[in-house]
Protein backbone atom coordinates (compact mmCIF):
# COMPACT_ATOMS: atom_id res chain seq x y z
CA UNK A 1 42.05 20.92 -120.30
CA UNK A 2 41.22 17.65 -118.03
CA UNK A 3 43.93 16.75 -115.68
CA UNK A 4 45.27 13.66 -117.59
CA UNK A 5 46.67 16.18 -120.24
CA UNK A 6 47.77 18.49 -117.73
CA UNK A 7 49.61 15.31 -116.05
CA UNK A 8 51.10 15.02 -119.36
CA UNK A 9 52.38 18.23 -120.13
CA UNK A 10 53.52 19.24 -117.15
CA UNK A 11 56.89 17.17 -117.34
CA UNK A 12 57.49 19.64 -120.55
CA UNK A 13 57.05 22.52 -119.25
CA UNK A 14 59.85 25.09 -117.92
CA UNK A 15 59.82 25.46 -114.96
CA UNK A 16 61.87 28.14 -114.66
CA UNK A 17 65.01 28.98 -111.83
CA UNK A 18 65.98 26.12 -109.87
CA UNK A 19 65.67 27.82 -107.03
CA UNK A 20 62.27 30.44 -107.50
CA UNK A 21 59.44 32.03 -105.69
CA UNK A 22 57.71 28.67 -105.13
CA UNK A 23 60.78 27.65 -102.62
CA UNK A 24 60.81 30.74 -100.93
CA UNK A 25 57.19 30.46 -100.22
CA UNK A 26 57.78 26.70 -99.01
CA UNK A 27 60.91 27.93 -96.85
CA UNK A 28 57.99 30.75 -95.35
CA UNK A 29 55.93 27.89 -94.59
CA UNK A 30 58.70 26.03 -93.21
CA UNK A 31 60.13 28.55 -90.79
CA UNK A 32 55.62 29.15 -89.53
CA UNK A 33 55.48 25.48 -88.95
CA UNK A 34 58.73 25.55 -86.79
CA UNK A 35 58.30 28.93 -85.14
CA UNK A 36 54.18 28.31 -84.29
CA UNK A 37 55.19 24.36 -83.17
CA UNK A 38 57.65 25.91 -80.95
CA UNK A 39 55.37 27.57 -79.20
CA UNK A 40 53.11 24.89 -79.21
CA UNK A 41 55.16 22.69 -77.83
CA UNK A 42 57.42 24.86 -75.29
CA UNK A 43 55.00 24.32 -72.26
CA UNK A 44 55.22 20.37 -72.26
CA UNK A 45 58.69 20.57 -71.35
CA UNK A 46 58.40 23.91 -69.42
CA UNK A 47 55.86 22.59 -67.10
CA UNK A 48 57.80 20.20 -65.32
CA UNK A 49 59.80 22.81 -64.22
CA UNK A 50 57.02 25.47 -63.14
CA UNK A 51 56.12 22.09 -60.73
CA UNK A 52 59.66 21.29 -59.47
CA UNK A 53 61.96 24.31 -57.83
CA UNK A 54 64.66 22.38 -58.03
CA UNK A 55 65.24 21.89 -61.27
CA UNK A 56 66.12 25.84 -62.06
CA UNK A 57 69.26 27.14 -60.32
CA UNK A 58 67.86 30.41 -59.65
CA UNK A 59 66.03 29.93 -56.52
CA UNK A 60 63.67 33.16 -57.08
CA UNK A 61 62.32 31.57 -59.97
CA UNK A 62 58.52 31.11 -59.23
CA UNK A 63 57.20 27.49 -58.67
CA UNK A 64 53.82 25.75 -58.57
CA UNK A 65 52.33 22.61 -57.43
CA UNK A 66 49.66 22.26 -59.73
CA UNK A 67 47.24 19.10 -59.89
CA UNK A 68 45.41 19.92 -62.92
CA UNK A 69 48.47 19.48 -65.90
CA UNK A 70 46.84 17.10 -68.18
CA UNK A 71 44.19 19.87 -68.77
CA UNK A 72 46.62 22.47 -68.61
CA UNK A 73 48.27 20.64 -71.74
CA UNK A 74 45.25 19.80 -73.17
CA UNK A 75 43.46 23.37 -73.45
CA UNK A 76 45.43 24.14 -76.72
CA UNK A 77 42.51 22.21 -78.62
CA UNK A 78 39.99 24.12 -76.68
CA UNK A 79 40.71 27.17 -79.01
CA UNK A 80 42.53 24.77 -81.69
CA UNK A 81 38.80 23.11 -82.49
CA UNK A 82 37.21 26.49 -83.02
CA UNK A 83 39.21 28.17 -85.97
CA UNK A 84 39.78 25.55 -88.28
CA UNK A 85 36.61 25.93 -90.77
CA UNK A 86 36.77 29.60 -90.37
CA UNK A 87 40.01 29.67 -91.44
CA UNK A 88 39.52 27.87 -94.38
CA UNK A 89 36.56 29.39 -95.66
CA UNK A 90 37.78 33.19 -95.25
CA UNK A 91 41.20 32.28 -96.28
CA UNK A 92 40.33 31.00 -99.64
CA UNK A 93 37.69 33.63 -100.15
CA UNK A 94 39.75 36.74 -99.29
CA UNK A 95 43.47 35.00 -99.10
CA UNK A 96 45.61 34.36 -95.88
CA UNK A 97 48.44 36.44 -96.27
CA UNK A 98 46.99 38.72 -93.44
CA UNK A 99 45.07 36.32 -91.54
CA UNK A 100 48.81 34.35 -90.93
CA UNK A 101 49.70 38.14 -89.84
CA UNK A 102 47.17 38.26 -87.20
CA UNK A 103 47.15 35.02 -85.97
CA UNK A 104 50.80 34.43 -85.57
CA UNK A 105 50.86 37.69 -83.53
CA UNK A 106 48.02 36.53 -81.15
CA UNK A 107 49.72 33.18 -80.51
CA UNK A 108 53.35 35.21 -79.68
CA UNK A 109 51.85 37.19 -77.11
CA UNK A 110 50.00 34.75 -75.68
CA UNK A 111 52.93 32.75 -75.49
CA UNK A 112 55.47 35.55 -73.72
CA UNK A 113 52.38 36.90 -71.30
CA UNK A 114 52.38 32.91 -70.05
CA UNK A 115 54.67 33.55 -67.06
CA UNK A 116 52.90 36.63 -65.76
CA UNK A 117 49.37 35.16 -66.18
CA UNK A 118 50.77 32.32 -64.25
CA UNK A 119 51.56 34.21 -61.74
CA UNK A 120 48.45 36.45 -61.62
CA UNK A 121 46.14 33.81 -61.85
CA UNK A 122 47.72 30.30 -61.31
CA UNK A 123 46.94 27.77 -63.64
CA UNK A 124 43.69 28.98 -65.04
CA UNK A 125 45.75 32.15 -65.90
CA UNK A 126 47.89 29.37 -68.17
CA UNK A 127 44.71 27.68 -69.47
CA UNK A 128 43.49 31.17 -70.67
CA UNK A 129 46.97 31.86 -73.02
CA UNK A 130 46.95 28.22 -74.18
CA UNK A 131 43.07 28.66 -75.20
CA UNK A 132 44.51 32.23 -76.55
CA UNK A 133 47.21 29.94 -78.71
CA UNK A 134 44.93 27.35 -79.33
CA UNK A 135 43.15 29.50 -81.73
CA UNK A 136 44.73 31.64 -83.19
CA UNK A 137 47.35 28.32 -84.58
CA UNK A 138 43.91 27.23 -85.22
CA UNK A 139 44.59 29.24 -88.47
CA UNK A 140 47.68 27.69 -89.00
CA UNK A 141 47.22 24.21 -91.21
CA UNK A 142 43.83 25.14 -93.30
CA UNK A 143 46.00 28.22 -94.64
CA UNK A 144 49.54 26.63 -95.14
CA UNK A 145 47.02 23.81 -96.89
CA UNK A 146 45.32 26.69 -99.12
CA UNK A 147 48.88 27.98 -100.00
CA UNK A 148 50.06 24.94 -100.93
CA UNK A 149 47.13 24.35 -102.98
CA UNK A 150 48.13 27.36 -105.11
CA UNK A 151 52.05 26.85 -105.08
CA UNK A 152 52.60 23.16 -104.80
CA UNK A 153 52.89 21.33 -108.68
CA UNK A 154 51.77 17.66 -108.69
CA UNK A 155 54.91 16.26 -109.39
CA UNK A 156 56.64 18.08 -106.28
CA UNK A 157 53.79 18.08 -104.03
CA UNK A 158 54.95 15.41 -102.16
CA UNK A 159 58.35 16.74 -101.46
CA UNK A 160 57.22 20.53 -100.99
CA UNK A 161 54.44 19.96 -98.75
CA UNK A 162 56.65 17.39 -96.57
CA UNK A 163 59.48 20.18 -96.19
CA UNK A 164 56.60 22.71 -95.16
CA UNK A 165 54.94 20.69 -92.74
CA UNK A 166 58.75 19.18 -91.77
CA UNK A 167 59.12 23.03 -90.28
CA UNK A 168 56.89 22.01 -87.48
CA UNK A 169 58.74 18.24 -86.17
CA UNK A 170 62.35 20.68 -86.48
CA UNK A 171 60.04 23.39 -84.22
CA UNK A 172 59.44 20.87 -81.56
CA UNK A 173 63.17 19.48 -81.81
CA UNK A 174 64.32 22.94 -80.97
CA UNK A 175 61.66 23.76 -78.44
CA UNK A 176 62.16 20.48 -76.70
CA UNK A 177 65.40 20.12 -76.34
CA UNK A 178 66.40 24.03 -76.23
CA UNK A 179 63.73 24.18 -73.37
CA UNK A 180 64.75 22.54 -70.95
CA UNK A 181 68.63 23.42 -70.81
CA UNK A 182 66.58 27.18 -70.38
CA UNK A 183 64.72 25.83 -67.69
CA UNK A 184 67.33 24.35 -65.97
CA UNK A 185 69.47 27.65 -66.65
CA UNK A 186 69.96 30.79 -64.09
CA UNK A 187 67.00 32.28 -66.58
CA UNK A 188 64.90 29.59 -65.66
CA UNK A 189 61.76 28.64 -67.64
CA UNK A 190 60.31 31.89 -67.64
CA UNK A 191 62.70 33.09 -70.41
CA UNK A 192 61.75 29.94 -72.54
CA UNK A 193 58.22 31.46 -73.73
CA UNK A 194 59.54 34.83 -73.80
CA UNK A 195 62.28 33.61 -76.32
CA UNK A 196 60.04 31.61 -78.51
CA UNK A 197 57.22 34.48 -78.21
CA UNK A 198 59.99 37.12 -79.88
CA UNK A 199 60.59 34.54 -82.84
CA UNK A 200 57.30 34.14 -83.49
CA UNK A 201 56.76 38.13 -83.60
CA UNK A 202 59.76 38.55 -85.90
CA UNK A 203 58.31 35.67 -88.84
CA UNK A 204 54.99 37.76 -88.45
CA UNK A 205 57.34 40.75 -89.95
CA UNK A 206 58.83 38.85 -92.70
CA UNK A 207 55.97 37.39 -93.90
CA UNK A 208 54.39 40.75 -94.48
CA UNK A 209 57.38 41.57 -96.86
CA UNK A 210 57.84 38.06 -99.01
CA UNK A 211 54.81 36.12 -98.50
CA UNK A 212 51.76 35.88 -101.34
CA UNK A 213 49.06 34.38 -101.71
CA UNK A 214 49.21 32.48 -104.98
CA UNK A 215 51.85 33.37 -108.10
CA UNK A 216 49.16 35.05 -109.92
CA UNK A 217 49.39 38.01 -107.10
CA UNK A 218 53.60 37.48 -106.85
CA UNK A 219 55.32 40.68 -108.06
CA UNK A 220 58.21 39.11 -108.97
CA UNK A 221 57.88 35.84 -110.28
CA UNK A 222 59.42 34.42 -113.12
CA UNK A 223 56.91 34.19 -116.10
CA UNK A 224 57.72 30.82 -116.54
CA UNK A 225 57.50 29.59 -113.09
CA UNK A 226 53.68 31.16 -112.71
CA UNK A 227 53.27 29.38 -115.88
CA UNK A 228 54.46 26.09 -114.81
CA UNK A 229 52.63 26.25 -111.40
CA UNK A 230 49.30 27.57 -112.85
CA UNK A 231 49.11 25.24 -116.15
CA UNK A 232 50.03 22.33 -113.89
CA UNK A 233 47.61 22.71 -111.66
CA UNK A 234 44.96 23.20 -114.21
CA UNK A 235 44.69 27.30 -112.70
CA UNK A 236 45.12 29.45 -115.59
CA UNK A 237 42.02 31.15 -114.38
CA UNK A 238 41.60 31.16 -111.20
CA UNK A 239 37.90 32.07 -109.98
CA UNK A 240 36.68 32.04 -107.10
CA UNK A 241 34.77 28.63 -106.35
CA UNK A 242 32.04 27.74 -104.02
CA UNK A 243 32.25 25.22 -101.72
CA UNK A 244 31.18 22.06 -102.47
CA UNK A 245 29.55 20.85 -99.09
CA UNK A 246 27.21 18.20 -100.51
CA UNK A 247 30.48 16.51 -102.34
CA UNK A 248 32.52 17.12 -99.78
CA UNK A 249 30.37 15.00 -97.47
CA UNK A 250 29.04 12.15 -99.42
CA UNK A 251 32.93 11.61 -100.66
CA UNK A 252 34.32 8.35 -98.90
CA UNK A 253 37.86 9.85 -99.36
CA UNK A 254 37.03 12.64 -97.25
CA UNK A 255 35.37 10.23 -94.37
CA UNK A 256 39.25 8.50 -95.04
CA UNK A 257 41.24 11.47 -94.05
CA UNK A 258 38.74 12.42 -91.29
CA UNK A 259 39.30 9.06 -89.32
CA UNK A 260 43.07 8.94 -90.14
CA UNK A 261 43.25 12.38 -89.40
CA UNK A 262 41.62 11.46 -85.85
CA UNK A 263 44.09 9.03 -85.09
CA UNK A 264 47.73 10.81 -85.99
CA UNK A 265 45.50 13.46 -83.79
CA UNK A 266 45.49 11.05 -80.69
CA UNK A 267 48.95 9.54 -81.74
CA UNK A 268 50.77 12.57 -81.91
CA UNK A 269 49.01 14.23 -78.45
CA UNK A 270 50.35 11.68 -76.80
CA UNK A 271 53.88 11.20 -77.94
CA UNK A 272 54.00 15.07 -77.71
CA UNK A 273 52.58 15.94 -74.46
CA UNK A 274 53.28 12.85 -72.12
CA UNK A 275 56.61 11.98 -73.24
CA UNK A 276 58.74 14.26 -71.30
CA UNK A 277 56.77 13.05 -68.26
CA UNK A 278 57.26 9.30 -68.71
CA UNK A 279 60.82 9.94 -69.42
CA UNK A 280 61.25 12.04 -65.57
CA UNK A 281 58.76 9.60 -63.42
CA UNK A 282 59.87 5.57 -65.38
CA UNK A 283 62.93 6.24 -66.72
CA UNK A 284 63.96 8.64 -64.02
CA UNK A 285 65.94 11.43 -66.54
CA UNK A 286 66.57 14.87 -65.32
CA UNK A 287 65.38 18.01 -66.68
CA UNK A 288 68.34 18.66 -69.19
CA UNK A 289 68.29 14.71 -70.56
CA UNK A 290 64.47 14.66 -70.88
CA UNK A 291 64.48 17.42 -72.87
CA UNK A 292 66.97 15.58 -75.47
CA UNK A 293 65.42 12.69 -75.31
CA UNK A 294 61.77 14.13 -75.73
CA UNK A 295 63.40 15.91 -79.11
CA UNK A 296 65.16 12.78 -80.93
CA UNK A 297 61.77 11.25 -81.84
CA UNK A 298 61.13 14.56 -83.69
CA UNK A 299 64.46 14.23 -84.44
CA UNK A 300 64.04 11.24 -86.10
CA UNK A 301 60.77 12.06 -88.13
CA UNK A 302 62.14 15.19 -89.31
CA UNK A 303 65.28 13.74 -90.93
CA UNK A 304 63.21 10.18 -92.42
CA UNK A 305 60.23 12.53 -93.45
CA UNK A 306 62.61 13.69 -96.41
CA UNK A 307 64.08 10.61 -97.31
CA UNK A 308 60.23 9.05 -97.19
CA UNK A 309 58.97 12.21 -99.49
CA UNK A 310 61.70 11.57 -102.14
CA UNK A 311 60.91 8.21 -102.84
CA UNK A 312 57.14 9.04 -102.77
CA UNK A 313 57.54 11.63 -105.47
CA UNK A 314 59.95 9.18 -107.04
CA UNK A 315 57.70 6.18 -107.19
CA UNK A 316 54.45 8.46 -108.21
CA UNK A 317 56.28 9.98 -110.83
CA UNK A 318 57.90 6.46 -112.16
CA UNK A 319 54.49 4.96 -112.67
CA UNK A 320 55.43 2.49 -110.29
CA UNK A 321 52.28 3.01 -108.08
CA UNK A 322 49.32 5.08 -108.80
CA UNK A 323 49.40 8.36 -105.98
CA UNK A 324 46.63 6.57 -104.28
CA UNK A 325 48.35 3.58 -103.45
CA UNK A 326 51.55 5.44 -102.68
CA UNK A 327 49.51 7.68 -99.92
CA UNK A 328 48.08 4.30 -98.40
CA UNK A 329 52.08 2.80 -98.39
CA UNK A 330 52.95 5.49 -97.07
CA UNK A 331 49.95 6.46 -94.34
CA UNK A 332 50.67 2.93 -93.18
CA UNK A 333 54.31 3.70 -92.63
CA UNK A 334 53.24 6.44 -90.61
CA UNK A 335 50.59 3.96 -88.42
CA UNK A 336 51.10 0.76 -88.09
CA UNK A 337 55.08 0.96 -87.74
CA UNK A 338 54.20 3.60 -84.34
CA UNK A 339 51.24 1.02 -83.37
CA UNK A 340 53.90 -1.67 -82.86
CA UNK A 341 56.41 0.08 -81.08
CA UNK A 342 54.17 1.87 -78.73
CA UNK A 343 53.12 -1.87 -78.11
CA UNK A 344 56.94 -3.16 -76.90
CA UNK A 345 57.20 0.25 -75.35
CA UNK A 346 54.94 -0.80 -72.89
CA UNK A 347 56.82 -3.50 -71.61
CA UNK A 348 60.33 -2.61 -71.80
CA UNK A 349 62.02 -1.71 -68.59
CA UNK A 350 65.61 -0.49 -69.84
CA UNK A 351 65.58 3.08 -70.30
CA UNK A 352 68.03 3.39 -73.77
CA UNK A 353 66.32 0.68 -74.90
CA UNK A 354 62.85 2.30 -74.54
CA UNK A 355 64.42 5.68 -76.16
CA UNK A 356 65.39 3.67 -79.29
CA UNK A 357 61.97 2.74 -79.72
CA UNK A 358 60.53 6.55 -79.21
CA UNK A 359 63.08 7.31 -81.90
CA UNK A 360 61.72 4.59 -84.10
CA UNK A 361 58.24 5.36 -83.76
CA UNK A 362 58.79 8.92 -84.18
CA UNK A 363 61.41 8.89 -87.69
CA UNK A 364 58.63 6.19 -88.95
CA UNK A 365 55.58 9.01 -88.42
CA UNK A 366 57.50 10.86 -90.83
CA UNK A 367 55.84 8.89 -93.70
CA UNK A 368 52.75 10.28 -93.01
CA UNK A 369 53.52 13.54 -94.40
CA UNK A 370 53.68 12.22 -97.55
CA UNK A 371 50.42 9.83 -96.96
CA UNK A 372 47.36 11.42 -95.31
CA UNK A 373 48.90 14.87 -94.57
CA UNK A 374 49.31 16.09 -98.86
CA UNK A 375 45.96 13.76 -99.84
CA UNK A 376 43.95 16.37 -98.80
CA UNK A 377 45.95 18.75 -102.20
CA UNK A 378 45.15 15.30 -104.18
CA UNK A 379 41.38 15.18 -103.89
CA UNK A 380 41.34 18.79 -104.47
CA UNK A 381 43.83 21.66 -105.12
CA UNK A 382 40.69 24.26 -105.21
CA UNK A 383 39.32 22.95 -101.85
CA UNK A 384 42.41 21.63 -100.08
CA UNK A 385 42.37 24.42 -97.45
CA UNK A 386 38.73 23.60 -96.46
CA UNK A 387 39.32 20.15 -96.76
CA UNK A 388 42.07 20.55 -94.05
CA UNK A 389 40.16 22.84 -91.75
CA UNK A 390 36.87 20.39 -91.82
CA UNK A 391 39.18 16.97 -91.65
CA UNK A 392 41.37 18.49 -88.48
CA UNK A 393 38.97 20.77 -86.67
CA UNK A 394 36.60 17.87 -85.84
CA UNK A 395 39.52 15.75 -85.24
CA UNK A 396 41.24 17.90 -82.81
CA UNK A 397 38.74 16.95 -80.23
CA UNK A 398 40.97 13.62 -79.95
CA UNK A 399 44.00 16.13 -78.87
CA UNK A 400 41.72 17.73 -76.05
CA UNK A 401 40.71 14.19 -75.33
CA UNK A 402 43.74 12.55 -75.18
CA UNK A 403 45.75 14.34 -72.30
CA UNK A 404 42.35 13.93 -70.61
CA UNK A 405 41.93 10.17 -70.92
CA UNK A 406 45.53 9.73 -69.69
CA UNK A 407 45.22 11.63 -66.53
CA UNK A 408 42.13 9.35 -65.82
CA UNK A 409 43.90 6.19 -66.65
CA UNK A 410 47.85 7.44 -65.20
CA UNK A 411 46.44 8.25 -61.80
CA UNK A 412 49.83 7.37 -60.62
CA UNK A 413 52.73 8.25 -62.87
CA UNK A 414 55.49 6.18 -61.36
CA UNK A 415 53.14 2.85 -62.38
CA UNK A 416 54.70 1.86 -65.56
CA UNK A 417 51.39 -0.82 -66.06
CA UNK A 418 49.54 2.46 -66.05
CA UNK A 419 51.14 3.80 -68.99
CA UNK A 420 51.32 0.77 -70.84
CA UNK A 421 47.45 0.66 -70.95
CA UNK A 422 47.94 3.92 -72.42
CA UNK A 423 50.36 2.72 -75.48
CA UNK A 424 48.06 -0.08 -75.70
CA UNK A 425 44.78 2.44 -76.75
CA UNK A 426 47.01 4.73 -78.48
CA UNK A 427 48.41 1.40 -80.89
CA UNK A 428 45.22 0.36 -81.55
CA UNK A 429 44.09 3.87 -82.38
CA UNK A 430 46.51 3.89 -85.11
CA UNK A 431 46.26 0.43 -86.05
CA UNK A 432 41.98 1.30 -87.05
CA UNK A 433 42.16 4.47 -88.42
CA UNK A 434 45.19 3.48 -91.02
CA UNK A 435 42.87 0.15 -92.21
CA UNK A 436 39.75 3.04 -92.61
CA UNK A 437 42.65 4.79 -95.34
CA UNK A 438 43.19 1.76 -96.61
CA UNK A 439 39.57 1.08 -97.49
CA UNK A 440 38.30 4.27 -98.41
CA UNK A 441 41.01 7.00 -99.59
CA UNK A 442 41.92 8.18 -103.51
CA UNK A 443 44.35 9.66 -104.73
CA UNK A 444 42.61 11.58 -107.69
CA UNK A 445 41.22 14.52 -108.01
CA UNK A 446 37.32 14.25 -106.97
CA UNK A 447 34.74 15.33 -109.03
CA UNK A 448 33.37 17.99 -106.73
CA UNK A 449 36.63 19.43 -107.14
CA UNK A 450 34.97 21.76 -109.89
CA UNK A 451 32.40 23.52 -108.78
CA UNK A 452 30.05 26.39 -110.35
CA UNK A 453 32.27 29.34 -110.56
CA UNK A 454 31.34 32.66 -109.38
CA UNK A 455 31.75 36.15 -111.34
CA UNK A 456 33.82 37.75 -108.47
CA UNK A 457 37.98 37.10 -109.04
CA UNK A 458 39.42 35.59 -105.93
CA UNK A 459 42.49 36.32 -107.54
CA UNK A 460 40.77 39.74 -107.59
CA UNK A 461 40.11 39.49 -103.66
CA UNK A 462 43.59 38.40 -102.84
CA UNK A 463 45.39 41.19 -104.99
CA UNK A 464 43.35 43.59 -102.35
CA UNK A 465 44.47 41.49 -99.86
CA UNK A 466 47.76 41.91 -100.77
CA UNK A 467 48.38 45.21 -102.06
């Protein structure tokens, strides 16, 4: 059946409970975006009190004076880089249920054993858990893309895959802000990674109970929900396909999402990593208040990202705007709204003033979810996992490069000029990448999507995987 008849079926099909095995998957993914961003995001808060003894009350709480943080924060990616295609390619061809096991193990531990590694080893005992992190969330997006590739309908997808992805903005609200009133606590920072290190242990646990692969390998699922979700995605029988490199990489939509993917990279680094420390050294906010503030951008993105997903679905599935067009309204949302307040940011002095504008640029990224981030499912639900590891593994470099380029350029972070230059590249960044989606990206399913089929099930594969 070609996918315009499936388009046109699929509105008539049941779809079974309101609430079914689909949403509890998506509320899985949800609660791995928020527990693994967490953890991701814990240290960027964190570190400014390992630097600063007198931001913890406890006075036996260890302290460093570190000169090396920008590559302390940036060593994530060094690991982050390395995982993404193998991720995608073993996770489609024997399923990720377990991989997502493993990995979200590795990145707990490495998370609680932060503290004592820093004080083993200094720093570099630091860089080696973040590397340690860095890959095994590596793992992270090309399988929650794969999963979504097998549970995610058309006509939801923009909706489901915003809530999943949505896990990891309400993982750095809760990180950020819960953070720093630990750090600045009688447990002091150390008990912020242990904390966030147990929750990630305890998804790791649940997942091995509820989460599957695809519905074909559910054991409880509704016969009319697998139904729905199969026939709508054109899956009835689902084989397992070879990758289609030689598409893949002569396909202008693909070269789309790489660049925009590159520049939400950069975007996001930055607004992640550097804003608690602009907020302590320009705008002068303790510990407890930076930590807030650092969080209502997220804040922000995580509450529009919804409303922006809704009316995405809405207009796709009203014929208002083909789902190519709606990605690029959407993508640009996500850009060029950031690119222009990053751009005041620069030169505002007053301090609420300058948060308003974080929380504008940051409830505006939002969009993206529902732009770039799902496009990837568009081209192709049978690639969309490999898709996502090959678009944001070679992108991630910007993340590691980033941090990098701003300790080179911030070589004093009390200059507020300094940091402006910074806002500047990061604006223009955005600005580029989003007129490259513009140009080049699709929303239909590609061509390649198809490929020769082998003899061997994957739904075969993943059953093992599962069992």
């Amino acid at each position: 059946m070609c996918v315009n008849e499936i388009n046109m079926e699929k509105d008539t099909m049941d779809k079974g409970p309101c609430f079914g095995s689909r949403h509890v998957q998506m509320i899985l993914y949800f609660l791995l975006n928020m527990f693994s961003y967490a953890l991701r995001s814990v240290l960027s808060v964190a570190i400014v009190a390992m630097n600063d003894r007198k931001i913890t009350k406890n006075q036996n709480i260890p302290s460093y004076l570190w000169d090396d943080q920008s590559v302390i924060l940036s060593s994530f990616y060094w690991g982050y880089v390395v995982c993404q295609l193998p991720a995608a390619y073993f996770g489609k061809k024997y399923g990720v249920k377990w991989i997502l096991v493993g990995s979200t193990i590795l990145d707990s531990l490495s998370c609680i054993l932060i503290p004592t590694m820093a004080t083993l080893l200094g720093s570099k005992g630091v860089i080696l858990c973040r590397v340690s992190q860095g890959l095994a969330q590596g793992f992270l997006l090309p399988s929650v893309h794969t999963l979504l590739g097998h549970w995610a309908p058309p006509t939801e997808r923009s909706r489901i895959g915003t809530f999943a992805y949505a896990g990891g903005v309400f993982g750095t609200i809760l990180s950020m802000s819960v953070t720093g009133l630990i750090c600045s606590g009688w447990l002091g920072w150390p008990f912020s990674f242990y904390i966030w290190g147990a929750f990630g242990l305890s998804w790791s646990f649940i997942w091995m109970i509820f989460g599957f692969d695809c519905p074909r390998t559910h054991n409880s699922i509704c016969e009319k929900e697998r139904d729905y979700i199969e026939k709508s995605l054109g899956q009835t029988e689902k084989k397992y396909r070879a990758v289609p490199w030689k598409g893949i990489f002569k396909s202008s939509p693909v070269w789309a999402l790489i660049v925009t993917n590159a520049g939400i990279n950069w975007g996001s680094t930055v607004l992640l990593t550097q804003t608690p420390t602009y907020l302590s050294k320009i705008l002068k906010f303790d510990i407890k208040a930076n930590a807030l503030l650092s969080s209502s951008p997220y804040l922000a993105m995580w509450i529009l990202s919804f409303l922006f997903s809704t009316i995405c679905d809405w207009i796709i599935n009203n014929n208002w705007v083909t789902r190519g067009v709606a990605r690029k309204i959407f993508n640009s949302i996500g850009t060029i709204c950031p690119a222009i307040g990053l751009l005041y940011l620069g030169f505002v002095t007053n301090a609420y003033m300058a948060v308003l504008i974080l929380v504008l640029v940051g409830g505006t990224i939002g969009a993206g979810f529902c732009g770039f981030q799902v496009n990837h499912i568009d081209l192709s639900p049978n690639h969309s996992g490999v898709l996502m590891g090959l678009t944001n593994g070679f992108t991630s470099t910007f993340s590691i490069v980033s941090p990098l380029v701003v300790q080179f350029v911030v070589t004093d972070q009390t200059n507020q000029s300094q940091w402006m230059t910074i806002f500047m590249i990061t604006a223009a960044v955005y600005a580029l990448t989003d007129i490259v989606f513009i140009c080049l990206a699709s929303g239909e399913v590609q061509d390649w999507n198809e490929s020769d089929e082998k003899t061997e099930s994957s739904t075969n594969r993943i059953s093992n995987n599962n069992a």
